[in-house]
N, C-alpha and C. Protein backbone atom coordinates (compact mmCIF):
# COMPACT_ATOMS: atom_id res chain seq x y z
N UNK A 1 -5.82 -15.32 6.27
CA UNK A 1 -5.29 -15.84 5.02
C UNK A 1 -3.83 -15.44 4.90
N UNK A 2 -3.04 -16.55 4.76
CA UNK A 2 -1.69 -16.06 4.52
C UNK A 2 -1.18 -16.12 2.62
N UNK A 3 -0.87 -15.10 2.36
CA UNK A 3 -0.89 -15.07 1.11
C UNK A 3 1.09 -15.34 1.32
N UNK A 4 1.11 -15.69 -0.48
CA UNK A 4 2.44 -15.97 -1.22
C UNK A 4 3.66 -14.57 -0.28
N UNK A 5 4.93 -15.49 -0.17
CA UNK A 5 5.59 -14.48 0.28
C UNK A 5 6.16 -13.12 -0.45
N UNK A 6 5.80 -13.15 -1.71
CA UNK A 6 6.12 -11.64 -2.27
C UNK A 6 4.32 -10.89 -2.73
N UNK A 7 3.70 -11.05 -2.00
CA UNK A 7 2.43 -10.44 -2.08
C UNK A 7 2.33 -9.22 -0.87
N UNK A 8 2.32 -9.79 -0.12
CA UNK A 8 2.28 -9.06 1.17
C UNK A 8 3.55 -8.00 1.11
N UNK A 9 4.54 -7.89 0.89
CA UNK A 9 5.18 -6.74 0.64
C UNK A 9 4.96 -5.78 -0.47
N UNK A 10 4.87 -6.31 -1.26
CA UNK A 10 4.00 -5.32 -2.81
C UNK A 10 2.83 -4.59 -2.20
N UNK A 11 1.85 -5.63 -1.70
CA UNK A 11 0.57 -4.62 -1.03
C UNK A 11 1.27 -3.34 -0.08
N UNK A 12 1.95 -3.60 0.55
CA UNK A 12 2.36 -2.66 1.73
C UNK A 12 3.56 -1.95 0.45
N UNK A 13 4.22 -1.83 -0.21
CA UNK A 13 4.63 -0.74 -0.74
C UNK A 13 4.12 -0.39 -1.77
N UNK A 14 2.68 -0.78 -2.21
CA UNK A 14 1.76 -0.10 -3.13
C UNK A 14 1.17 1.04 -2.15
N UNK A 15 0.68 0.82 -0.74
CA UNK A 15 0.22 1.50 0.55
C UNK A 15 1.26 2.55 0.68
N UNK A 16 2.36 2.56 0.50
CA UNK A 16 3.61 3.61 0.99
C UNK A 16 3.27 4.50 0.11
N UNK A 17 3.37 3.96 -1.22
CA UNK A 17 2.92 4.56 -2.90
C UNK A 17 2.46 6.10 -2.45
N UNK A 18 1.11 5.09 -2.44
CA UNK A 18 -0.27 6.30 -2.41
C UNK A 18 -0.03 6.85 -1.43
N UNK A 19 0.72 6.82 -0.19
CA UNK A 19 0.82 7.95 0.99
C UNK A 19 2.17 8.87 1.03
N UNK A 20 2.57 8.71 -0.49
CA UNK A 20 3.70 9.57 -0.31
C UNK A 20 3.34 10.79 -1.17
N UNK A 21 1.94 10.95 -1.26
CA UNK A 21 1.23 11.94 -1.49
C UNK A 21 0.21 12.39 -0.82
N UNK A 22 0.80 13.03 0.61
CA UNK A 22 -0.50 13.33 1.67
C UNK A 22 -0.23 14.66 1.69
N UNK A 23 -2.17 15.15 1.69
CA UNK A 23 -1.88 16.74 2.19
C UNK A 23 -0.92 17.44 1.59
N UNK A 24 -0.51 18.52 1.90
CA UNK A 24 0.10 19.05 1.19
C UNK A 24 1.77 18.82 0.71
N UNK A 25 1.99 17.76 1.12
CA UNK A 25 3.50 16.51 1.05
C UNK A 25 3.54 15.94 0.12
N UNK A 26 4.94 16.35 -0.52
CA UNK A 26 4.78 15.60 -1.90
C UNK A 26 6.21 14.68 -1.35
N UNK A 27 6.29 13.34 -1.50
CA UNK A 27 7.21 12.65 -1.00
C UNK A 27 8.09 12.41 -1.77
N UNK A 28 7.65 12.17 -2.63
CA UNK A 28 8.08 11.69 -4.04
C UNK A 28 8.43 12.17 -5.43
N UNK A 29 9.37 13.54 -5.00
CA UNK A 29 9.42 14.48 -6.08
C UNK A 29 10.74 14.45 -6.58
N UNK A 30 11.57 13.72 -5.84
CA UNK A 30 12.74 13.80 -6.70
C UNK A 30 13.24 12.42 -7.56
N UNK A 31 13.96 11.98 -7.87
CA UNK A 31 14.60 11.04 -8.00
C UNK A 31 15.64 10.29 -6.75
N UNK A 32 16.23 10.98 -6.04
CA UNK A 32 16.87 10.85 -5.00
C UNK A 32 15.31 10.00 -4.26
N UNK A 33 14.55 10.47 -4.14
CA UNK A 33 13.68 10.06 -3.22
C UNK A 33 12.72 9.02 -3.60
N UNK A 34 12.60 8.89 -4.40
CA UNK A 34 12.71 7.37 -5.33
C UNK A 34 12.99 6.00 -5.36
N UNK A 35 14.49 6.71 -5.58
CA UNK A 35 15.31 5.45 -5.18
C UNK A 35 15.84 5.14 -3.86
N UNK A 36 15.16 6.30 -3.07
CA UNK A 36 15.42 5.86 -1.40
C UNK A 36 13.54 5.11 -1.22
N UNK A 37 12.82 5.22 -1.51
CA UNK A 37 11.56 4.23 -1.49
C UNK A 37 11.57 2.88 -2.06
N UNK A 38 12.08 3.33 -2.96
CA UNK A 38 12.49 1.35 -4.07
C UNK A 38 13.51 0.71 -2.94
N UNK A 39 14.57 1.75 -2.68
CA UNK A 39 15.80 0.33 -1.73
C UNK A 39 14.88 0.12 -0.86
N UNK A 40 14.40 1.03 -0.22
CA UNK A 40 13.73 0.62 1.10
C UNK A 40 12.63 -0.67 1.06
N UNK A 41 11.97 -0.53 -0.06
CA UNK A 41 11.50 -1.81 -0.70
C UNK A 41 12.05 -3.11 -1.67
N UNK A 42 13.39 -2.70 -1.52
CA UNK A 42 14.37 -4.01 -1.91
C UNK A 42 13.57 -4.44 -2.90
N UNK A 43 13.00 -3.19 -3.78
CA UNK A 43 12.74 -3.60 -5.27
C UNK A 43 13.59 -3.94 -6.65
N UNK A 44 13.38 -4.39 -7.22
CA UNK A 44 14.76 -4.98 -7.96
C UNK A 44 15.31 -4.34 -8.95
N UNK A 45 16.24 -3.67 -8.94
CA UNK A 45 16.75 -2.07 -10.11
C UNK A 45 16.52 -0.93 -9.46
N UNK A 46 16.25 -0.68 -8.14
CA UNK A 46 15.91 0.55 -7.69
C UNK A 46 16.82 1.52 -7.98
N UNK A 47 18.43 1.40 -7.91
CA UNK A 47 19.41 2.22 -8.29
C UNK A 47 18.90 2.94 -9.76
N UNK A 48 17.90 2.08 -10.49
CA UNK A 48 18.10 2.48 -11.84
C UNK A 48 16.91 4.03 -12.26
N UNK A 49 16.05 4.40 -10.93
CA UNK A 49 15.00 5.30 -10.78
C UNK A 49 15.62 6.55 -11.28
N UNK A 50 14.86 7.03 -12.20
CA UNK A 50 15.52 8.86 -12.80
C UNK A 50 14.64 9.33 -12.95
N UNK A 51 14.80 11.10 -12.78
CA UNK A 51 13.96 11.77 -12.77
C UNK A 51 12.62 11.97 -13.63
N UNK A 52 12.62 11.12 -15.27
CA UNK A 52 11.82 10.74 -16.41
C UNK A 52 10.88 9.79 -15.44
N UNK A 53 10.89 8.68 -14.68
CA UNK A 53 9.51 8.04 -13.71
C UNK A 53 9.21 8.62 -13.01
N UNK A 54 9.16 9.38 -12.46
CA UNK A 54 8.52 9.70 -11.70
C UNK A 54 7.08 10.40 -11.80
N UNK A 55 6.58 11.15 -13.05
CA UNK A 55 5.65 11.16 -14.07
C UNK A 55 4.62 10.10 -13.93
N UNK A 56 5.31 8.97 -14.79
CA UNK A 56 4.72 7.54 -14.75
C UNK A 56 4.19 7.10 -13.71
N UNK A 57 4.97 7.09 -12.68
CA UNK A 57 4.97 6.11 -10.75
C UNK A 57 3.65 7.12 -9.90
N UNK A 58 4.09 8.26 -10.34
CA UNK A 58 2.62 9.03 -10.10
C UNK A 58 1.65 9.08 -10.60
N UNK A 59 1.16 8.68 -11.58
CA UNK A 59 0.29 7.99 -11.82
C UNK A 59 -0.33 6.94 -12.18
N UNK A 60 0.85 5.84 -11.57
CA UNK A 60 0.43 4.68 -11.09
C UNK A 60 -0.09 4.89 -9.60
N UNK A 61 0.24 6.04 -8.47
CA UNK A 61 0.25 6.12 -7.29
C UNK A 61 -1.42 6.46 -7.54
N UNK A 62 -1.94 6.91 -8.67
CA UNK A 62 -3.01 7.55 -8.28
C UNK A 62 -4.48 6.55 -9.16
N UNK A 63 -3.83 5.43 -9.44
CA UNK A 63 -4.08 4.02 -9.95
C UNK A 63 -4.47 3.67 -8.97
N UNK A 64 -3.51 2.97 -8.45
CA UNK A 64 -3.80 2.39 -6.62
C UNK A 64 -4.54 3.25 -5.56
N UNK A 65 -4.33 4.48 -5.63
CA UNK A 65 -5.65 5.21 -4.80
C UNK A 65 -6.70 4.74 -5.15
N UNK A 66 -7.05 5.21 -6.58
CA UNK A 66 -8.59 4.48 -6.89
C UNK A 66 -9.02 3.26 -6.29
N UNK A 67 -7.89 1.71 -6.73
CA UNK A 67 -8.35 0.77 -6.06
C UNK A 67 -8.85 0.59 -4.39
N UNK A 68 -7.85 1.50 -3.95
CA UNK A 68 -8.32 1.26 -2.38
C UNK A 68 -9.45 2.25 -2.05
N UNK A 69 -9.90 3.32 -2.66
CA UNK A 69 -11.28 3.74 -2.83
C UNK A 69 -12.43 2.94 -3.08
N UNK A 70 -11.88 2.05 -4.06
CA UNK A 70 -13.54 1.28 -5.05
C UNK A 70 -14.17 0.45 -3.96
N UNK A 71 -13.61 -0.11 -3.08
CA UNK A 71 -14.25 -0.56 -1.99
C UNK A 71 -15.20 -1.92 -2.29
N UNK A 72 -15.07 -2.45 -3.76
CA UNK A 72 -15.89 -3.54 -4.10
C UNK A 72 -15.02 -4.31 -4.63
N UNK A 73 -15.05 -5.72 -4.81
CA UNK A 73 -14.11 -6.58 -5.52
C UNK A 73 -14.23 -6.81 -7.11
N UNK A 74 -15.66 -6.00 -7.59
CA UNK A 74 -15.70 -5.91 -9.43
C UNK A 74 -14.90 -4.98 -9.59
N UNK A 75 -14.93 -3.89 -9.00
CA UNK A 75 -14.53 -2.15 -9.12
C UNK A 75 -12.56 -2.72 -9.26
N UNK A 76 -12.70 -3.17 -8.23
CA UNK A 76 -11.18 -3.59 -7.90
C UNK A 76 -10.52 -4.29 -9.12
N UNK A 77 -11.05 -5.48 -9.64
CA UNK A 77 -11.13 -6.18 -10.37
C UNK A 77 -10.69 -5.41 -12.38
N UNK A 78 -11.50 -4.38 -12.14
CA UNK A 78 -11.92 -3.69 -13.44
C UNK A 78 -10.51 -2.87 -13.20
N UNK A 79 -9.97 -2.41 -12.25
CA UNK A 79 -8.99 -1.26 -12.03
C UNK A 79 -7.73 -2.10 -12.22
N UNK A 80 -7.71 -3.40 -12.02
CA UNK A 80 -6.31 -4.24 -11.84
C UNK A 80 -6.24 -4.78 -13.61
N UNK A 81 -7.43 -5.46 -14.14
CA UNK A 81 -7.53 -5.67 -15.70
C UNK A 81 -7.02 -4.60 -16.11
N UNK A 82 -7.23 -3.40 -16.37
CA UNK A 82 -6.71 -2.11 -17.17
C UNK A 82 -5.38 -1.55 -16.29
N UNK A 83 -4.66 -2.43 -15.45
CA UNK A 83 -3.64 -2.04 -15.34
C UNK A 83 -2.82 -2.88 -15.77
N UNK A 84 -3.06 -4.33 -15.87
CA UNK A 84 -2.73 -5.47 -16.39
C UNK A 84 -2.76 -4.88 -18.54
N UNK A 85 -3.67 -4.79 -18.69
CA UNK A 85 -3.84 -4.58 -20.16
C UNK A 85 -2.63 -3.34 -20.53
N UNK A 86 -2.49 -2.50 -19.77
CA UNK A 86 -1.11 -1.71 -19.85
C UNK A 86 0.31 -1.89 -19.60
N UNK A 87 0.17 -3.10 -19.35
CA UNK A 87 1.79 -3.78 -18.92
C UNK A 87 2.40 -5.13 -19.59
N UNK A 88 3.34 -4.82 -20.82
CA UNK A 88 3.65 -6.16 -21.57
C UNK A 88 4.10 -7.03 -20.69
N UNK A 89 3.92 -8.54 -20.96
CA UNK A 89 4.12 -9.48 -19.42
C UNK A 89 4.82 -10.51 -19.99
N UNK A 90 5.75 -11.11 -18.97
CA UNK A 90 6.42 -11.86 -19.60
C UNK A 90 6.81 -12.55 -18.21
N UNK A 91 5.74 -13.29 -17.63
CA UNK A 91 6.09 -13.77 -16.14
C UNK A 91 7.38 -15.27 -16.62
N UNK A 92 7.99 -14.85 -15.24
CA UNK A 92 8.78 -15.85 -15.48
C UNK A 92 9.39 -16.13 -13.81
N UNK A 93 9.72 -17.32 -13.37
CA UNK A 93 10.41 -17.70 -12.15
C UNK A 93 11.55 -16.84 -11.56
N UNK A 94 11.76 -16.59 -10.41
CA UNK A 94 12.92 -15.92 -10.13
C UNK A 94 13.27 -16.07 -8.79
N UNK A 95 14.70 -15.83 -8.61
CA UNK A 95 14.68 -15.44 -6.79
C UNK A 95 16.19 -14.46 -7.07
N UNK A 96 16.34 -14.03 -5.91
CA UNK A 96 17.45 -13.03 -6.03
C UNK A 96 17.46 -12.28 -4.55
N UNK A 97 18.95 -12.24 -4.58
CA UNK A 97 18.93 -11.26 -3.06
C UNK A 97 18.40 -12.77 -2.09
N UNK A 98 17.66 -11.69 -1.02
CA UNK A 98 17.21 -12.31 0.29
C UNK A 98 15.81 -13.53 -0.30
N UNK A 99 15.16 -12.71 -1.58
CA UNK A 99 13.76 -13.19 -1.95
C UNK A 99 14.43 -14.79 -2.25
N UNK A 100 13.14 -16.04 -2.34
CA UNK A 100 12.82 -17.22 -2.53
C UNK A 100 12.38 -16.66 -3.96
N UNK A 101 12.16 -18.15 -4.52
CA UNK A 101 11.25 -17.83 -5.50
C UNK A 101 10.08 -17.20 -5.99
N UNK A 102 9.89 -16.37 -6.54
CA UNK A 102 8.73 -15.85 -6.83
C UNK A 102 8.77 -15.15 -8.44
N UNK A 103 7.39 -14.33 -8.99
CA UNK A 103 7.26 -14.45 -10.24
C UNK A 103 7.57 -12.76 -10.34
N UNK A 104 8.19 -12.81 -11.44
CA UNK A 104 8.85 -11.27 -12.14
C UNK A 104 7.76 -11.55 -13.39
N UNK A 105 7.14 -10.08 -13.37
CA UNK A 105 5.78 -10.27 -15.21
C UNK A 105 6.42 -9.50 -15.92
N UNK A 106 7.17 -8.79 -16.01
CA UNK A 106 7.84 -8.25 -16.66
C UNK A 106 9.57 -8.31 -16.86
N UNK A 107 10.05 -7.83 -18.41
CA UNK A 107 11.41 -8.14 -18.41
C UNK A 107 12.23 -7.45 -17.67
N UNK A 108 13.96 -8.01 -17.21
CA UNK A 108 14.25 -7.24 -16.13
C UNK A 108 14.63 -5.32 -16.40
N UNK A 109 14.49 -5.41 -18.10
CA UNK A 109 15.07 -4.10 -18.87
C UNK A 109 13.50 -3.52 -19.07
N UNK A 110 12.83 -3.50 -18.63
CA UNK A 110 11.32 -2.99 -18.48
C UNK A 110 11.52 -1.85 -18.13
N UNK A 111 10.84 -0.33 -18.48
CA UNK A 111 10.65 0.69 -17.46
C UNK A 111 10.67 0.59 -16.24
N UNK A 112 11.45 0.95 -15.48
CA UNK A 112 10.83 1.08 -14.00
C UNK A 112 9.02 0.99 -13.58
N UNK A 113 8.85 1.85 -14.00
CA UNK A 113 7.25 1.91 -13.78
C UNK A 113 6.15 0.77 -14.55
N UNK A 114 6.67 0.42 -15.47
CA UNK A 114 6.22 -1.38 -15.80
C UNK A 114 6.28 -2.44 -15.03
N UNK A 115 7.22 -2.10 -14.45
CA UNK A 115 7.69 -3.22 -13.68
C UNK A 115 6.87 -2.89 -12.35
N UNK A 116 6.89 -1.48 -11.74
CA UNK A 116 6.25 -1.57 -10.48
C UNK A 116 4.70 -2.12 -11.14
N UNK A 117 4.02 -1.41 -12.22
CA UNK A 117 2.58 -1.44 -12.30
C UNK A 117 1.94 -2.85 -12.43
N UNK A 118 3.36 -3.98 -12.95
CA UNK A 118 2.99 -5.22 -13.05
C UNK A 118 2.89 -5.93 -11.57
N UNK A 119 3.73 -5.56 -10.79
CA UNK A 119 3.97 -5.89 -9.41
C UNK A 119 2.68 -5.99 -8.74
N UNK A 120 2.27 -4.43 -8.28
CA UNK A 120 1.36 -4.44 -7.82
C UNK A 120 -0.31 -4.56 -8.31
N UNK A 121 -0.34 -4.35 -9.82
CA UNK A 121 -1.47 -5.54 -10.24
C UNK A 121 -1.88 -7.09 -9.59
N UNK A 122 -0.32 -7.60 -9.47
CA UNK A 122 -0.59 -8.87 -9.26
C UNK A 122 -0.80 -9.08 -8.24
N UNK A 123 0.07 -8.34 -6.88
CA UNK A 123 -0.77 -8.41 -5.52
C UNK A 123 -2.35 -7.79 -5.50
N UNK A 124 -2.47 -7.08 -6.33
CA UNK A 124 -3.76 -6.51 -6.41
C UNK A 124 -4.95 -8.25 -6.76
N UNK A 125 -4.42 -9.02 -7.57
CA UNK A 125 -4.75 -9.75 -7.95
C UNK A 125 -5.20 -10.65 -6.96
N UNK A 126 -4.12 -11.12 -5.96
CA UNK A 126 -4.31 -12.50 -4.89
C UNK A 126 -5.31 -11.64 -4.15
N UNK A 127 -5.43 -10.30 -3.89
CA UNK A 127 -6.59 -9.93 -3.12
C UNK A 127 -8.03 -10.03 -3.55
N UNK A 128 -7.97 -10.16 -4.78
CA UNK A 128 -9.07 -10.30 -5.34
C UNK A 128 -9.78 -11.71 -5.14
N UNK A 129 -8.77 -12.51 -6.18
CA UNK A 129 -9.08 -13.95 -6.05
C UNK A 129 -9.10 -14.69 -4.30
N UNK A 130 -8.86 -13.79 -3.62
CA UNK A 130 -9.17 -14.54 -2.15
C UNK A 130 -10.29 -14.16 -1.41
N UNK A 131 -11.01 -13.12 -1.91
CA UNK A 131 -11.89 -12.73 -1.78
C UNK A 131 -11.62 -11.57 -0.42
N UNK A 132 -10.14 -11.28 -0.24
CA UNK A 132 -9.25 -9.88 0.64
C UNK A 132 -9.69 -8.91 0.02
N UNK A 133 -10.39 -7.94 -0.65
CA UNK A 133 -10.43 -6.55 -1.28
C UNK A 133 -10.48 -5.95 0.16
N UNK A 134 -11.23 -6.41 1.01
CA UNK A 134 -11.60 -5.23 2.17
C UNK A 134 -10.43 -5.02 2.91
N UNK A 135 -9.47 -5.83 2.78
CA UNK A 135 -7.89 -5.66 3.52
C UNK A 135 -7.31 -4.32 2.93
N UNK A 136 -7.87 -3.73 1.58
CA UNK A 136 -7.51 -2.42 1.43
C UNK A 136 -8.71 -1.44 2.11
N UNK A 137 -7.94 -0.60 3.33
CA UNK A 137 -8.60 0.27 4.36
C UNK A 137 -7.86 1.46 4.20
N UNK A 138 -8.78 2.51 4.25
CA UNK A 138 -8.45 3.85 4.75
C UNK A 138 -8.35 3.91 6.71
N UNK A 139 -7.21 4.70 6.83
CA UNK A 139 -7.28 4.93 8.27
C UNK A 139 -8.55 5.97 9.13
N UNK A 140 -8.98 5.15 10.06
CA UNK A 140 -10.09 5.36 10.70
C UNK A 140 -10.12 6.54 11.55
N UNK A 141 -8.52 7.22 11.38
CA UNK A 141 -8.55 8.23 12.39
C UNK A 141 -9.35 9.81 11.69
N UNK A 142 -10.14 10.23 12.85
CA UNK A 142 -10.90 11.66 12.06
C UNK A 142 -10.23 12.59 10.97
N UNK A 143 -8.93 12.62 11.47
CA UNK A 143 -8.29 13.51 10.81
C UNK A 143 -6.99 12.64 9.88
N UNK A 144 -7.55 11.82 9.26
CA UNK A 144 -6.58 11.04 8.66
C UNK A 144 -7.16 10.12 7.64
N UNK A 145 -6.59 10.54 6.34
CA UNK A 145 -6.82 9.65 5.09
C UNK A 145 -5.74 8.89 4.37
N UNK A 146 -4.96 8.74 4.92
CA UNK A 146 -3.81 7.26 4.58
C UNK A 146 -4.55 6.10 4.41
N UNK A 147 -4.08 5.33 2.91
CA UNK A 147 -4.63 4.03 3.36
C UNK A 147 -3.27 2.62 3.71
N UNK A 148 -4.28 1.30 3.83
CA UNK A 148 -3.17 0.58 4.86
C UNK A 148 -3.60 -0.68 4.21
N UNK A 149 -2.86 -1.94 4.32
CA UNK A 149 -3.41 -2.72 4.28
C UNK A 149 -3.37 -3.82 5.68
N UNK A 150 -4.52 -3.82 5.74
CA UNK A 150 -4.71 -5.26 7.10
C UNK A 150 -4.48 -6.33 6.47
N UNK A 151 -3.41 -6.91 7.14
CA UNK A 151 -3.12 -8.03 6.98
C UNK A 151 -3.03 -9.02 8.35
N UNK A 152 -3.84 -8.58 9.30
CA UNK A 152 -4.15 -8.99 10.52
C UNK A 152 -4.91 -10.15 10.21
N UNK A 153 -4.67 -11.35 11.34
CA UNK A 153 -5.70 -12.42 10.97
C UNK A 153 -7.37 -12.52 10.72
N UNK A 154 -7.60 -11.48 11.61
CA UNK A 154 -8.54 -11.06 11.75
C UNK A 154 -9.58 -9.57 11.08
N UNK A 155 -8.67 -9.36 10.56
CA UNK A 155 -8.81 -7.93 9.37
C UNK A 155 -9.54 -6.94 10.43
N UNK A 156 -8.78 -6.65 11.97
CA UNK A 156 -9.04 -5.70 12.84
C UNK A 156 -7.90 -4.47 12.50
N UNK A 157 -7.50 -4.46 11.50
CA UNK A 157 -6.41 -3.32 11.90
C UNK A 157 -7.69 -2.16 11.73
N UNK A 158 -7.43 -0.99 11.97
CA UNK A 158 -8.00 0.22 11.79
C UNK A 158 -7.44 1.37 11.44
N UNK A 159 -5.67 1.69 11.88
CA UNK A 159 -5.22 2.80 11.96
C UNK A 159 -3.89 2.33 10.67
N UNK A 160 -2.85 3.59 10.20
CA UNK A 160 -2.02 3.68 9.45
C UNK A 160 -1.22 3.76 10.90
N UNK A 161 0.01 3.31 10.32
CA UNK A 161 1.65 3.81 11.09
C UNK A 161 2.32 5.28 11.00
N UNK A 162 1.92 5.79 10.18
CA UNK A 162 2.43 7.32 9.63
C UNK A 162 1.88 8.30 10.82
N UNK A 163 0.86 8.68 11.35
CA UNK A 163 1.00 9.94 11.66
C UNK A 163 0.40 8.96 13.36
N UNK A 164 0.98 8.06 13.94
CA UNK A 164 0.22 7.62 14.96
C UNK A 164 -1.01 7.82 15.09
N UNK A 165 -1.90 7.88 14.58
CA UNK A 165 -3.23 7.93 14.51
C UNK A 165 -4.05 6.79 15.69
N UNK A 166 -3.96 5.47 15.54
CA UNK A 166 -4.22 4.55 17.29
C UNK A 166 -4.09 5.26 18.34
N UNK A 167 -2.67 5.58 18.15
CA UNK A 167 -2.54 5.94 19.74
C UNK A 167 -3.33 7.52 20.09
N UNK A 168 -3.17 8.18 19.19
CA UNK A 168 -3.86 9.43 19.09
C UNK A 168 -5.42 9.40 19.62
N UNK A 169 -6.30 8.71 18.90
CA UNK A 169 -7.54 8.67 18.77
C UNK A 169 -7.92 7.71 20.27
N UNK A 170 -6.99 6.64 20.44
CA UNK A 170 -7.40 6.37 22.04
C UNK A 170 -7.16 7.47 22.88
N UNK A 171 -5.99 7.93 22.95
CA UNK A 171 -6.12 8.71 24.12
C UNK A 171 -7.09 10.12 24.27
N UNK A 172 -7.86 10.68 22.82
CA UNK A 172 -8.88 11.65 22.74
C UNK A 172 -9.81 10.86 23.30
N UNK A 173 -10.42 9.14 23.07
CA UNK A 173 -11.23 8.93 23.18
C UNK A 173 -11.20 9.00 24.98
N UNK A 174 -10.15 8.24 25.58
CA UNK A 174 -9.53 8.15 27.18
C UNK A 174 -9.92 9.65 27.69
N UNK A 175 -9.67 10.39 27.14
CA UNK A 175 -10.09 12.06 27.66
C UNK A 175 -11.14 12.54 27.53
N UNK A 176 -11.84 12.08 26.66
CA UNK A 176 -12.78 12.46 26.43
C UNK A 176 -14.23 11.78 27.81
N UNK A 177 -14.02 10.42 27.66
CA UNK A 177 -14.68 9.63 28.74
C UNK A 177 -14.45 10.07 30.26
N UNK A 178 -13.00 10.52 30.41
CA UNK A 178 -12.70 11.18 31.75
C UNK A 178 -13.52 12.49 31.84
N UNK A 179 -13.37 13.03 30.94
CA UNK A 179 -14.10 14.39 30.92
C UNK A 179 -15.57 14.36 31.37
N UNK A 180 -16.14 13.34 30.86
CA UNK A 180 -17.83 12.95 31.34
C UNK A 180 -17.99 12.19 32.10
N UNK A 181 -16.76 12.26 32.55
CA UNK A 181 -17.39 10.51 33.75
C UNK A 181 -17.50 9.73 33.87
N UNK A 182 -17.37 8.88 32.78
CA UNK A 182 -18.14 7.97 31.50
C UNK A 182 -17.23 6.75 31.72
N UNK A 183 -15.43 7.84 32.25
CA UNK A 183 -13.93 6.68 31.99
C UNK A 183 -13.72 6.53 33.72
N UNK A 184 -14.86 7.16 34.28
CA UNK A 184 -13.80 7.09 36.17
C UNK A 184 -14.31 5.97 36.88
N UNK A 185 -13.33 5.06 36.95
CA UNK A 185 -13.62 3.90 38.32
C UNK A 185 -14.41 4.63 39.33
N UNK A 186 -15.43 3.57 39.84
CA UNK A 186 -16.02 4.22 40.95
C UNK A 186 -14.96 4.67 42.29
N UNK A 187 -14.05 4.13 42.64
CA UNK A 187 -13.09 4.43 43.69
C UNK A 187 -12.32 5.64 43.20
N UNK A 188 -12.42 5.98 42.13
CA UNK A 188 -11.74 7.26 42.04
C UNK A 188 -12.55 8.47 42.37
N UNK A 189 -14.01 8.11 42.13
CA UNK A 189 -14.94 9.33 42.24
C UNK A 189 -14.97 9.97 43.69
């Protein structure tokens, strides 16, 4: 499913969101660091991030954890309504910068954190109505709880980009099979 072109980036920096609180890493503690996540997401006002959101954005970060926990499309559903019911909306047409058209729900003098919580509601939204909830995944690696979104055609992704976790977990698995025998060509034996 190919969704709207400002969906698929909201999902993936709602995903950055929640992983800029891993383990004992707090990513997201300053303001400086903020507004180096918003440019990086060529979100619109990012210059305008101060140390007063960050409060807010954290617990919107811990909003979007839940959703990619609930693991069902009512659960999901119920978590995006009560984030929606917290955000005055005022969708309206837009393009700007590099972006095409697409929809702003909030005004452009909105809180920062209104504006993200409306954002990613609404990608929260096309996942719903497409019947995508399961495209929100936790990473499959043992030692790793980042979540991700697959947006693979095939909704095979498995691993996060952050701590290489793929490549990690093949090559334990590659060693592990060598170790028993399990991985050796017969001409090698």
């Amino acid at each position: 499913m190919k969704f709207a072109h400002d969906t698929e980036p909201s999902l993936i920096m709602a995903a950055e969101l929640v992983n800029t609180d891993y383990g004992d890493e707090e990513r997201l503690g300053t303001a400086a660091a903020l507004k180096e996540y918003l440019r990086q997401h060529e979100f619109t006002g990012w210059s305008s991030a101060e140390t007063k959101d960050l409060g807010p954005i954290h617990e919107l970060r811990a909003e979007l954890a839940h959703a990619w926990a609930a693991g069902h499309p009512d659960e999901v559903a119920r978590l995006v309504n009560e984030m929606l019911a917290a955000t005055p909306q005022q969708p309206r047409l837009t393009r700007h910068g590099a972006w095409d058209w697409h929809l702003h729900f909030t005004p452009d003098d909105a809180p920062l954190p209104v504006r993200m919580r409306a954002e990613f509601a609404m990608a929260l939204v096309d996942l719903v109505r497409s019947g995508s909830v399961d495209r929100l995944k936790t990473c499959a690696a043992d030692d790793c709880d980042r979540v991700l979104v697959d947006l693979s055609k095939n909704r095979s992704r498995r691993f996060c980009t952050e701590g290489n976790c793929g490549n990690r977990t093949h090559v334990a698995a590659y060693r592990e099979r060598r170790a028993t025998g399990s991985g050796v060509r017969r001409d090698e034996r």
